[in-house]
C-alpha atoms as a PDB file:
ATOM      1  CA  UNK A   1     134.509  46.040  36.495  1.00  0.00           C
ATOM      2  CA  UNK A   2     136.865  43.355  37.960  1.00  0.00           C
ATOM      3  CA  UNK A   3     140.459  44.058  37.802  1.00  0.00           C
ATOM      4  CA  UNK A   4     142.167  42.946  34.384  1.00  0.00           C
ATOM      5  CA  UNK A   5     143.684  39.498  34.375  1.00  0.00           C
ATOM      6  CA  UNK A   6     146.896  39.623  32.659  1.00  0.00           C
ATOM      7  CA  UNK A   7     147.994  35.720  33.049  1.00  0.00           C
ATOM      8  CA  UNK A   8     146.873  33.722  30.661  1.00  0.00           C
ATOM      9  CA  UNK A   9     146.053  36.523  28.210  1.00  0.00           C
ATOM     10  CA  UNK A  10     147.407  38.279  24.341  1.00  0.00           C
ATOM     11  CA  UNK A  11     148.343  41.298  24.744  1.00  0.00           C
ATOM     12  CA  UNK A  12     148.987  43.664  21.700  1.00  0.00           C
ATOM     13  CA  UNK A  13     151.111  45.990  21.876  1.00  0.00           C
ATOM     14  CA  UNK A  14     152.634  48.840  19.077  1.00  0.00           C
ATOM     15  CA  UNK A  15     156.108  50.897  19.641  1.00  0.00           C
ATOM     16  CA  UNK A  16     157.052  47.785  21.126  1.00  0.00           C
ATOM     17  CA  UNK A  17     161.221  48.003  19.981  1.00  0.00           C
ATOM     18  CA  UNK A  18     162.098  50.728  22.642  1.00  0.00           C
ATOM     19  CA  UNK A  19     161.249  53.246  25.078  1.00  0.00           C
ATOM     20  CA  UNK A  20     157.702  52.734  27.222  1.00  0.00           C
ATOM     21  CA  UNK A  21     156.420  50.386  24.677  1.00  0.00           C
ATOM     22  CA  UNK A  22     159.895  48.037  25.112  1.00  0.00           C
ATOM     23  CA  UNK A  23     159.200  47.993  29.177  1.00  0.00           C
ATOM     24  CA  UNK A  24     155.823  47.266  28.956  1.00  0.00           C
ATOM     25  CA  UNK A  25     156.311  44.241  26.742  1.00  0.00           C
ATOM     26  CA  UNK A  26     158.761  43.051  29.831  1.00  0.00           C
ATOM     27  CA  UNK A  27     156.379  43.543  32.327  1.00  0.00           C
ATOM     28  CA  UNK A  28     153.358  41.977  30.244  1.00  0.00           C
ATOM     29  CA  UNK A  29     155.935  39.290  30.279  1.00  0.00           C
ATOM     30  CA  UNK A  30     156.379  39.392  33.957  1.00  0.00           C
ATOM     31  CA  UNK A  31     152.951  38.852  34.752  1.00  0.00           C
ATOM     32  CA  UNK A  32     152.312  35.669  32.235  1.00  0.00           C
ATOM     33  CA  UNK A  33     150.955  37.837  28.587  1.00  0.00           C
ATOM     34  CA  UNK A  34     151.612  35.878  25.580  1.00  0.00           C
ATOM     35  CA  UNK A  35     152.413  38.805  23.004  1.00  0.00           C
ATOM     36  CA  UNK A  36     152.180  40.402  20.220  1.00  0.00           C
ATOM     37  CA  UNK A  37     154.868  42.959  19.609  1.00  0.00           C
ATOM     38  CA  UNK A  38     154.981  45.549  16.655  1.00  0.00           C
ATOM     39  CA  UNK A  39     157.286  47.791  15.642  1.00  0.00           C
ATOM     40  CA  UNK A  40     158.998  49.701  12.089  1.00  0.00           C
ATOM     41  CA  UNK A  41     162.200  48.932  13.456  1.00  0.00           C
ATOM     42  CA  UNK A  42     162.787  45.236  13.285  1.00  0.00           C
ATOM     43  CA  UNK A  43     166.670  45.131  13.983  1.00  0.00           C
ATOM     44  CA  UNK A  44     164.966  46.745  17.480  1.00  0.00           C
ATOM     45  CA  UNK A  45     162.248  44.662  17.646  1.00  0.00           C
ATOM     46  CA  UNK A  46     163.741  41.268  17.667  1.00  0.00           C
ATOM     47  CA  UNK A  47     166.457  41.477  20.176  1.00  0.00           C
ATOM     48  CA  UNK A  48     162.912  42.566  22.894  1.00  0.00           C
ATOM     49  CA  UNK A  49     161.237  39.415  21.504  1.00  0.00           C
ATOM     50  CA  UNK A  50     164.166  37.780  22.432  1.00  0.00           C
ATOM     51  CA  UNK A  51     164.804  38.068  25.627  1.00  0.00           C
ATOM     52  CA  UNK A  52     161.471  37.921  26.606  1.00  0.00           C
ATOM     53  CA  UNK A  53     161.486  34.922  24.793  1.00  0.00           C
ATOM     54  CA  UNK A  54     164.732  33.559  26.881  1.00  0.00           C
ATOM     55  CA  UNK A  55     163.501  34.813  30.449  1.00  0.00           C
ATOM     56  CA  UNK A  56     159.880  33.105  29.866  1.00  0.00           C
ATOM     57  CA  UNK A  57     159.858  30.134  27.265  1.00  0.00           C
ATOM     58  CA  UNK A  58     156.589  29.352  28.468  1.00  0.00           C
ATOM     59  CA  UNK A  59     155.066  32.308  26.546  1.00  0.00           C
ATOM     60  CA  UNK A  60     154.290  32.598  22.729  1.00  0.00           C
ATOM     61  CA  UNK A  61     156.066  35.895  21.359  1.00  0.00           C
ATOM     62  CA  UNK A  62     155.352  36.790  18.034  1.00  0.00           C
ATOM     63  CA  UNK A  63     156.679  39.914  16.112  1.00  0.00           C
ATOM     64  CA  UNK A  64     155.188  42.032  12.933  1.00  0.00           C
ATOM     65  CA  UNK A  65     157.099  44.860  11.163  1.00  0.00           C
ATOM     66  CA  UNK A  66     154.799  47.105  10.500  1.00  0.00           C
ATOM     67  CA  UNK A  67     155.048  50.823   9.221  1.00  0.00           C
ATOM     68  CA  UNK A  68     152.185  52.332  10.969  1.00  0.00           C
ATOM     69  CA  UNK A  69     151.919  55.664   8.757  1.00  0.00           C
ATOM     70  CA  UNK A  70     150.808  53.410   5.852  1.00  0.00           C
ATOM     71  CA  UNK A  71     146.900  53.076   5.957  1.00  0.00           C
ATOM     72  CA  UNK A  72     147.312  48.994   4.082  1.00  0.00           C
ATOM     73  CA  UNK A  73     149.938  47.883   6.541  1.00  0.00           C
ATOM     74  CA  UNK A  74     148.125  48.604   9.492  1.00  0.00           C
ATOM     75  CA  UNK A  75     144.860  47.022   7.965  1.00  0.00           C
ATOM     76  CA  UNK A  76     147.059  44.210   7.186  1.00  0.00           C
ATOM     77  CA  UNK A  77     148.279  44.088  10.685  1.00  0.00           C
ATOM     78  CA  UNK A  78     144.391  44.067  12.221  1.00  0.00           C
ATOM     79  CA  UNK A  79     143.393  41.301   9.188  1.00  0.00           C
ATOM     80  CA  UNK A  80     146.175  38.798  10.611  1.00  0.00           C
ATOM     81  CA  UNK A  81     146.004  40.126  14.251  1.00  0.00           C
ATOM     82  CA  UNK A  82     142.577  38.922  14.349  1.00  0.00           C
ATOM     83  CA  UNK A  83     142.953  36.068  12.077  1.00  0.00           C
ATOM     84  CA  UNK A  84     145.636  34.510  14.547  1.00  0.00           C
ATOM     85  CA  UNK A  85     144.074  35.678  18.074  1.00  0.00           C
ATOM     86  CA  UNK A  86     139.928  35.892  17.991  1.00  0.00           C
ATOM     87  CA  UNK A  87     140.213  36.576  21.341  1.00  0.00           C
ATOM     88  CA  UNK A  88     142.530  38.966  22.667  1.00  0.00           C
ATOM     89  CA  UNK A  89     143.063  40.379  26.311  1.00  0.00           C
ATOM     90  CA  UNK A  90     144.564  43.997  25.501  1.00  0.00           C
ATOM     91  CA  UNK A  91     145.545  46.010  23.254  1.00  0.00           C
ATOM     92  CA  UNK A  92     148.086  48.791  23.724  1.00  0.00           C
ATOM     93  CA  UNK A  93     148.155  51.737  20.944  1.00  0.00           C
ATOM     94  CA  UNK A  94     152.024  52.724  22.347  1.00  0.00           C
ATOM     95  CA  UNK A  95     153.094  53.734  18.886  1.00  0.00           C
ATOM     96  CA  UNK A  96     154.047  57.218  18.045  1.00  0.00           C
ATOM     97  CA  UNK A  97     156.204  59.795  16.213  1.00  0.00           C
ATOM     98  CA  UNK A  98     156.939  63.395  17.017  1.00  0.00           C
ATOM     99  CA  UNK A  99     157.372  66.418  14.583  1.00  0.00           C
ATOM    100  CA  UNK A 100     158.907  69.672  15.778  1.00  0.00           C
ATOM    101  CA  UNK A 101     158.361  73.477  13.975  1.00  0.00           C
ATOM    102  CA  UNK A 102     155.515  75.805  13.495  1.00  0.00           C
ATOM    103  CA  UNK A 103     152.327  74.933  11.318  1.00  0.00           C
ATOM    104  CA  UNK A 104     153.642  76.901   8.360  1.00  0.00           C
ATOM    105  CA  UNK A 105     157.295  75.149   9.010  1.00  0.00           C
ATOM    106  CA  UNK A 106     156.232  71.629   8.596  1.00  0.00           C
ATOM    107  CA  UNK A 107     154.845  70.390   5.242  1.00  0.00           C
ATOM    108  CA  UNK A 108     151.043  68.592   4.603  1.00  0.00           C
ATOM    109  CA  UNK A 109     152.515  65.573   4.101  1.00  0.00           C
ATOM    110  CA  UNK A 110     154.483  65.749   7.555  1.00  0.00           C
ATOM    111  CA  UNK A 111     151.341  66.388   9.345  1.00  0.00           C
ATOM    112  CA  UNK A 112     149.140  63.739   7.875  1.00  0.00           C
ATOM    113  CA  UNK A 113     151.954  61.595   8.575  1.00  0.00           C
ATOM    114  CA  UNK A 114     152.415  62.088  12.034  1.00  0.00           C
ATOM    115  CA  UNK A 115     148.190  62.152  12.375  1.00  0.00           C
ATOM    116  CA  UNK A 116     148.549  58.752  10.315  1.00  0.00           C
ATOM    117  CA  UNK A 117     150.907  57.100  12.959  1.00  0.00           C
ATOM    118  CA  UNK A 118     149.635  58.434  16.129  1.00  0.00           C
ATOM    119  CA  UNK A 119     146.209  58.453  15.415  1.00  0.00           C
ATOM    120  CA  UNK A 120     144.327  56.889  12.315  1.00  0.00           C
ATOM    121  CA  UNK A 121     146.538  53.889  12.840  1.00  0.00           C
ATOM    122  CA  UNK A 122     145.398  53.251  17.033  1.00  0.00           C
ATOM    123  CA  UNK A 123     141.672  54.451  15.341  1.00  0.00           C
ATOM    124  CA  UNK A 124     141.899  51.464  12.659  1.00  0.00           C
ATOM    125  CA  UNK A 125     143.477  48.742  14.827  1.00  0.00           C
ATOM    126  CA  UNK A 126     140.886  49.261  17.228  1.00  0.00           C
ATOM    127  CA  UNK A 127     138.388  49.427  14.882  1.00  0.00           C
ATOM    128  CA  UNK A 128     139.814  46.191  13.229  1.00  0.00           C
ATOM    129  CA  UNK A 129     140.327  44.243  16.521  1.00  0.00           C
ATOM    130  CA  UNK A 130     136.924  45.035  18.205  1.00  0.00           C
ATOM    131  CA  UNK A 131     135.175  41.785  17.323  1.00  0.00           C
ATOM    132  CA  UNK A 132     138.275  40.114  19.434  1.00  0.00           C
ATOM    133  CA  UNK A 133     137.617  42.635  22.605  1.00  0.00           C
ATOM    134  CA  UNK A 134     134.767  40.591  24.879  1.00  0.00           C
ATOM    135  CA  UNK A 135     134.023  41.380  28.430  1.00  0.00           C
ATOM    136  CA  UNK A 136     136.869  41.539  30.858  1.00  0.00           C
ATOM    137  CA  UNK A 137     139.423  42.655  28.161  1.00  0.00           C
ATOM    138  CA  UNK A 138     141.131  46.040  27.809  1.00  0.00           C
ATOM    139  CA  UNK A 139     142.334  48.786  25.626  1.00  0.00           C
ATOM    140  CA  UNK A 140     145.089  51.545  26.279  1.00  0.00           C
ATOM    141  CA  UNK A 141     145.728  54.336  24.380  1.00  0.00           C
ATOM    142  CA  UNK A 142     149.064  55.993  24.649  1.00  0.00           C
ATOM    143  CA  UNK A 143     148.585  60.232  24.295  1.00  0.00           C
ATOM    144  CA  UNK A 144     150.569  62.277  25.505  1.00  0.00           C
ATOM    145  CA  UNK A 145     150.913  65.301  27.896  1.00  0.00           C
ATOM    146  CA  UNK A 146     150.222  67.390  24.540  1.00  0.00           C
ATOM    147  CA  UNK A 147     147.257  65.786  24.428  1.00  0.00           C
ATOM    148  CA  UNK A 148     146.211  68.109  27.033  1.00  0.00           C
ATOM    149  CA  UNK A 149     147.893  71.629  26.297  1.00  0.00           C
ATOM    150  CA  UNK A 150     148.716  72.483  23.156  1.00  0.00           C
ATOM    151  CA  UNK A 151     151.847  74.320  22.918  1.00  0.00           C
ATOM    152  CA  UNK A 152     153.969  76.223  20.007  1.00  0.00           C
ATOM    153  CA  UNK A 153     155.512  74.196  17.704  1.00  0.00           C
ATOM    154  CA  UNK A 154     153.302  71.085  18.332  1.00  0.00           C
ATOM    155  CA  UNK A 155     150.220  71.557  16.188  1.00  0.00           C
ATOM    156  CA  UNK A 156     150.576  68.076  14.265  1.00  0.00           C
ATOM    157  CA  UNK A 157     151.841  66.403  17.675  1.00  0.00           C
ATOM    158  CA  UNK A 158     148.750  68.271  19.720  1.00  0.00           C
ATOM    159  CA  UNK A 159     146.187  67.491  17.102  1.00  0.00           C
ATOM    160  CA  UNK A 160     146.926  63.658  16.890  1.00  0.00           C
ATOM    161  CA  UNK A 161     147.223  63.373  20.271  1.00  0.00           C
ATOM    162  CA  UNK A 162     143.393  65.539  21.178  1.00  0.00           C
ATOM    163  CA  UNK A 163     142.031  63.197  18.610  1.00  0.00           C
ATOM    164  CA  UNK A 164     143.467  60.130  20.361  1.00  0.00           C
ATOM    165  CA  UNK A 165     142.402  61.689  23.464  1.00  0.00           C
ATOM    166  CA  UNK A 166     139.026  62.013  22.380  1.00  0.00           C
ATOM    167  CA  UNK A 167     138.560  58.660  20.810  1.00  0.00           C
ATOM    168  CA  UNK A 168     139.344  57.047  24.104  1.00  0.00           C
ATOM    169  CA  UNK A 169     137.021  58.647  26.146  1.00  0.00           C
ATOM    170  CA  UNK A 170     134.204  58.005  23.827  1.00  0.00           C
ATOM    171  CA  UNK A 171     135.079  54.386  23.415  1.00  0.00           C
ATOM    172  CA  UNK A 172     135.330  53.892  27.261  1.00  0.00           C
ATOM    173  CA  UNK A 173     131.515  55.212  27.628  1.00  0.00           C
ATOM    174  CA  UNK A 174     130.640  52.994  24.896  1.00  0.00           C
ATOM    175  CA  UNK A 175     132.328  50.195  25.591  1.00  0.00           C
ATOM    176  CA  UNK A 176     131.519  50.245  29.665  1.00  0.00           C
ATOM    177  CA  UNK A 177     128.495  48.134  28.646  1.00  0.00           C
ATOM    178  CA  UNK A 178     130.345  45.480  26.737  1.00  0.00           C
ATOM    179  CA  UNK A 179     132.977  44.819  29.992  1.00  0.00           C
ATOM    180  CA  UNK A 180     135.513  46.036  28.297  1.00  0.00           C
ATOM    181  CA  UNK A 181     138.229  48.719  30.293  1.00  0.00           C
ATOM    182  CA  UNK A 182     139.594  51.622  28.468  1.00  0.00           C
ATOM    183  CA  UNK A 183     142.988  53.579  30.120  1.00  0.00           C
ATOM    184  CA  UNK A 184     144.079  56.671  28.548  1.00  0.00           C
ATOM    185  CA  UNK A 185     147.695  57.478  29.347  1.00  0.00           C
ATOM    186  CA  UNK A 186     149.443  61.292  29.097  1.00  0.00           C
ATOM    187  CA  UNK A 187     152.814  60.905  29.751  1.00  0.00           C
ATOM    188  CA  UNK A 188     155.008  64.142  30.746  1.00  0.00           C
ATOM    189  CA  UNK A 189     159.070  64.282  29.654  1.00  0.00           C
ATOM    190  CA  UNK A 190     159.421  60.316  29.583  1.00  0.00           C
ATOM    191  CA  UNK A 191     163.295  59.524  28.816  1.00  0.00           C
ATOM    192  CA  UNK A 192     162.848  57.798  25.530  1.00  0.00           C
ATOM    193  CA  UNK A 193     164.231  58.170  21.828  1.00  0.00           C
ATOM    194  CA  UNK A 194     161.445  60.327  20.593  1.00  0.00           C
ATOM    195  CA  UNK A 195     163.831  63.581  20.140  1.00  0.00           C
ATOM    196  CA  UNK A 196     166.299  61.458  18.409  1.00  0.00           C
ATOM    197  CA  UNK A 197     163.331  60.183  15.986  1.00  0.00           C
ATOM    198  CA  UNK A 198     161.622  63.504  15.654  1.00  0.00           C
ATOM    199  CA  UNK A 199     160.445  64.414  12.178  1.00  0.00           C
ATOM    200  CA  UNK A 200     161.537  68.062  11.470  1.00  0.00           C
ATOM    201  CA  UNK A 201     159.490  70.520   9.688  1.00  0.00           C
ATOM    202  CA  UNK A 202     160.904  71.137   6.130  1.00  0.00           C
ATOM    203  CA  UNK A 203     161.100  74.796   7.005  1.00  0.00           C
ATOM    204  CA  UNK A 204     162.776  74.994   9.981  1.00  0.00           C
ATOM    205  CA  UNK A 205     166.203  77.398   9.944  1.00  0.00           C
ATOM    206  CA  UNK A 206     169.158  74.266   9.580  1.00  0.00           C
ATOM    207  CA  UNK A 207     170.909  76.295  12.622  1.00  0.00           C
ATOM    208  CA  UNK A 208     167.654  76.132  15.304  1.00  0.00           C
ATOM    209  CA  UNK A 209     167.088  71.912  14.773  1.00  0.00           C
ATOM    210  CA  UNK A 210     170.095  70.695  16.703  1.00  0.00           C
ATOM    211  CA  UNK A 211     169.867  73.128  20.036  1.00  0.00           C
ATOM    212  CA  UNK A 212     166.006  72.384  19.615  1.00  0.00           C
ATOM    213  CA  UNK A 213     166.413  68.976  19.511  1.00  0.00           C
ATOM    214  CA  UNK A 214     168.721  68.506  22.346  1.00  0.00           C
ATOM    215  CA  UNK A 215     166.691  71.141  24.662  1.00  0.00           C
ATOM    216  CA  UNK A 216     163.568  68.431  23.785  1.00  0.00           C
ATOM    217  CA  UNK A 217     166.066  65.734  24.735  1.00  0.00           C
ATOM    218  CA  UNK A 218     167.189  67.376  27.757  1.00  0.00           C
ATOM    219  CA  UNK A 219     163.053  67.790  29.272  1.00  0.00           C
ATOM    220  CA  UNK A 220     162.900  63.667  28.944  1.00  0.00           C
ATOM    221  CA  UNK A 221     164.207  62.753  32.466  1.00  0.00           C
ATOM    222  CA  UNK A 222     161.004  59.954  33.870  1.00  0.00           C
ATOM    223  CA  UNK A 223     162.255  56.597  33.531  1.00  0.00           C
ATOM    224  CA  UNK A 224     160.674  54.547  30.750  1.00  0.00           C
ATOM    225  CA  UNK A 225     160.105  51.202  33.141  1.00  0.00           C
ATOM    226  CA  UNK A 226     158.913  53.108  35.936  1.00  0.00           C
ATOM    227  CA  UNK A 227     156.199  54.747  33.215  1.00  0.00           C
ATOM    228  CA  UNK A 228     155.534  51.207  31.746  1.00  0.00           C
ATOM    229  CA  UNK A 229     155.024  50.632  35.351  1.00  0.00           C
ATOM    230  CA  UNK A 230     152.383  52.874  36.001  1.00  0.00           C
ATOM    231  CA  UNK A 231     150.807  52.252  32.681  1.00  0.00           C
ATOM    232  CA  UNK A 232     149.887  48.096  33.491  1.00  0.00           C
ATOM    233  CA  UNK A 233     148.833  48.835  37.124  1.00  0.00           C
ATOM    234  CA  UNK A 234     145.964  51.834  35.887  1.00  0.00           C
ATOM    235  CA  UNK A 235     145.301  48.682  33.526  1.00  0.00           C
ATOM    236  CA  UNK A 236     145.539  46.019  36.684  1.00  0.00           C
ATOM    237  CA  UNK A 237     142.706  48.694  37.800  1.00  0.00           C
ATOM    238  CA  UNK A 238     140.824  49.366  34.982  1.00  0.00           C
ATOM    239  CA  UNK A 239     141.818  53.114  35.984  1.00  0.00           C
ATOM    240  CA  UNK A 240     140.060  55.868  33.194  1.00  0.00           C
ATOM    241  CA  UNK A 241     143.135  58.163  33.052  1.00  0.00           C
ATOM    242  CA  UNK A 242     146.811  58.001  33.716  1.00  0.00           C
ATOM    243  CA  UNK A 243     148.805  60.823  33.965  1.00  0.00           C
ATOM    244  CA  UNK A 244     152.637  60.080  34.385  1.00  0.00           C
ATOM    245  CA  UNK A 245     155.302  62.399  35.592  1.00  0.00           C
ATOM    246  CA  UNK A 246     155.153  65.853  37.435  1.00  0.00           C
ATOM    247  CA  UNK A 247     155.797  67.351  33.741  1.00  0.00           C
ATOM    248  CA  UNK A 248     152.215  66.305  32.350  1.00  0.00           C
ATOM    249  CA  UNK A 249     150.189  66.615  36.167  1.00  0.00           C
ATOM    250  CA  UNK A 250     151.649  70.439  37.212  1.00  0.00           C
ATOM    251  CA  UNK A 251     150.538  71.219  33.044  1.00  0.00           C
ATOM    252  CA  UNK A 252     147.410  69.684  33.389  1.00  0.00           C
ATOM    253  CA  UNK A 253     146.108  71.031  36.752  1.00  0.00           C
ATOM    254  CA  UNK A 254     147.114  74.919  35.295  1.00  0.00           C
ATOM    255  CA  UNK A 255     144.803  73.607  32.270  1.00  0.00           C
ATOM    256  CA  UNK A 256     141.727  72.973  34.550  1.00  0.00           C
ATOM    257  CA  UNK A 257     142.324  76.219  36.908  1.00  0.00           C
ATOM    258  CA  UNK A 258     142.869  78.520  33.915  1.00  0.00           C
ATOM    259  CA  UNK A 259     140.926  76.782  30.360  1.00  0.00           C
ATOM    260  CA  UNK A 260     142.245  80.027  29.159  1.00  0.00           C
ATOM    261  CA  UNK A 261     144.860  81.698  30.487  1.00  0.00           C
ATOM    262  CA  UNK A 262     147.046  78.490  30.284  1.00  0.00           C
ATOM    263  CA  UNK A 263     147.711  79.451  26.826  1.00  0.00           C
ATOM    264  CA  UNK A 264     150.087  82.343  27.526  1.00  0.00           C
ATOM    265  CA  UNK A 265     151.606  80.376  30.150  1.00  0.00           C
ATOM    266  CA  UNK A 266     152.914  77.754  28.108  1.00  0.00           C
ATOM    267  CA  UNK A 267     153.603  80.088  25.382  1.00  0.00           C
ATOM    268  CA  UNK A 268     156.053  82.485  27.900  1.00  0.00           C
ATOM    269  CA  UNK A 269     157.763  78.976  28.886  1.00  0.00           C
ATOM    270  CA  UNK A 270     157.932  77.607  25.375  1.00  0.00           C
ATOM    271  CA  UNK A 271     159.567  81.214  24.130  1.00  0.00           C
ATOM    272  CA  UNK A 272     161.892  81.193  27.066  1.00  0.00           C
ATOM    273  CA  UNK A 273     163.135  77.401  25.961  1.00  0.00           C
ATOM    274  CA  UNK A 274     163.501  79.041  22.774  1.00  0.00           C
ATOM    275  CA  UNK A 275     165.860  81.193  24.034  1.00  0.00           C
ATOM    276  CA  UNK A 276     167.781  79.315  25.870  1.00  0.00           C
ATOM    277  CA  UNK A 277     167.956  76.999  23.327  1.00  0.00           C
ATOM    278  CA  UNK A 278     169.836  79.840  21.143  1.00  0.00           C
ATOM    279  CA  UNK A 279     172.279  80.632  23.951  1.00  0.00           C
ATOM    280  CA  UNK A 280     173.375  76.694  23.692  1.00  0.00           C
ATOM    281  CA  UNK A 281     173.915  77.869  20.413  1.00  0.00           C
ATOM    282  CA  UNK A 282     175.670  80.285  20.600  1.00  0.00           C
END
C-alpha cells in the first residue's frame, strides 16, 4: 500500500477540542487536511478551529458538536458527514471518556456509557462513513494501553477499549483488499485532561476519588503533540499498530512473555498505587 497522502485530503477527526485529538488536528493542518473536527465541548472546540483556521486560510475547517454517548447524534453526525464529504481521506476515532472504580462500584448506566463513547460510537461512524473510504484512504482507531492489559478498576475502560481493539484488526484484514489502511493506536500515560474528565463510579468511598484521581493525573507525563506526532506518521506509513510511550510498550511486552502471569503483575502495581494513593491522603 502506498504511503497515505494527506494534502489535498478530509480528514475526520473526534476528541478534536483538546489533548491528542487537538494536536493532531494541527498537524493534519500542517500537512494541507481540510477538516472535520468534532467534539461535546464546543467552547473547546472552536477556539482549535480557529487557529487552524488563522495559520492556514487555504483550508476548509468545519466543526460539529456532537455528544458521542448518544446512539442518534452520532448517526446524525455519519448522515451529514457523508452527505457533505462522499469522499473522505481519513478518519480518526480519537474520542474517548474514562471511568474509574471496581465493576460493582460503577453503575450499568456508567458502563454502557463509557462502551457508548469509546466504542459503539467509532463502530457506527465507521460503519456510516464506509461508502466514503475508497482505495488509498485511511482509518485510525484511538485504544488505549488498556486495550492491552486489563487492570483493576478499569473493567468499562478495558472492555471498550478490547472491543475497539478488536474491531480494528478485523477491519484492517478486511479492508486490505479495498486499499484502504487501518492504524490502531495504544497510547501509555499521555498528558491530557482525561483524569480531570473521568466519570466516577457511583460507589466509590467520597474520600478515595480525589488522591485517585490525582495519582491517575500524576502517571500522564508523554506529551500530547509528540503522541499526535507519532500517530500521523504510523498513518504517513500505513503502519498496523502504534504503541506510544514506554508506559503502554514495557506493559505490553510483559503481556506477550507472560499471557498469564501479567495479571498479578499489574494487580501488585495497581494495589501498591492504591496505597500510595492513601498515604497522599493521609
Amino acid at each position: 500500500m502506498k504511503p497515505y497522502r494527506f494534502a489535498g485530503q478530509t480528514a475526520v477527526l473526534t476528541g478534536a477540542a483538546g489533548g491528542i485529538g487537538e494536536h493532531l488536528a494541527y498537524g493534519l493542518a500542517q500537512r494541507g487536511s481540510d477538516l472535520v473536527l468534532v467534539d461535546v465541548d464546543a467552547a473547546r472546540l472552536e477556539p482549535v478551529a480557529g487557529r487552524i483556521r488563522h495559520a492556514h486560510p487555504g483550508l476548509t475547517v468545519t466543526t460539529i458538536v456532537a455528544d458521542l454517548a448518544d446512539r442518534s447524534a452520532v448517526e446524525g453526525l455519519g448522515t451529514r458527514v457523508l452527505a457533505e464529504h462522499p469522499q473522505l481521506g481519513l478518519l480518526i476515532n480519537n474520542a474517548g471518556i474514562a471511568l474509574g472504580g471496581r465493576f460493582d462500584q460503577v453503575s450499568v448506566e456508567q458502563f454502557e456509557t463509557v462502551m457508548n463513547v469509546n466504542f459503539r460510537a467509532p463502530m457506527l461512524l465507521t460503519h456510516t462513513l464506509r461508502p466514503a473510504l475508497t482505495a488509498g484512504s485511511h482509518l485510525v482507531n484511538v485504544s488505549s494501553l488498556f486495550g492491552l492489559i486489563a487492570p483493576p478498576g478499569q473493567s468499562a475502560y478495558s472492555a471498550s477499549k478490547f472491543a475497539l481493539r478488536g474491531l480494528s484488526e478485523c477491519l484492517r484484514s478486511e479492508l486490505a483488499d479495498d486499499g484502504i489502511g487501518v492504524t490502531t493506536v495504544h497510547p501509555g500515560g499521555i498528558r491530557t485532561r482525561i483524569a480531570e474528565s473521568a466519570l466516577v463510579g457511583v460507589h466509590v468511598p467520597e474520600e478515595e476519588i480525589e488522591p485517585n484521581r490525582k495519582l491517575f493525573a500524576a502517571l500522564l507525563s508523554f506529551p500530547a503533540d509528540k503522541a499526535a506526532e507519532q500517530i500521523l506518521r504510523a498513518v504517513a506509513k500505513r503502519q498496523a499498530r502504534l504503541l506510544i510511550a514506554s508506559s503502554a510498550k514495557a506493559p505490553d511486552l510483559l503481556a506477550r512473555l507472560l499471557p498469564v502471569g501479567h495479571a498479578r503483575i499489574v494487580r501488585a502495581l495497581t494495589a501498591a498505587s492504591g496505597s500510595r494513593a492513601k498515604v497522599v491522603q493521609h
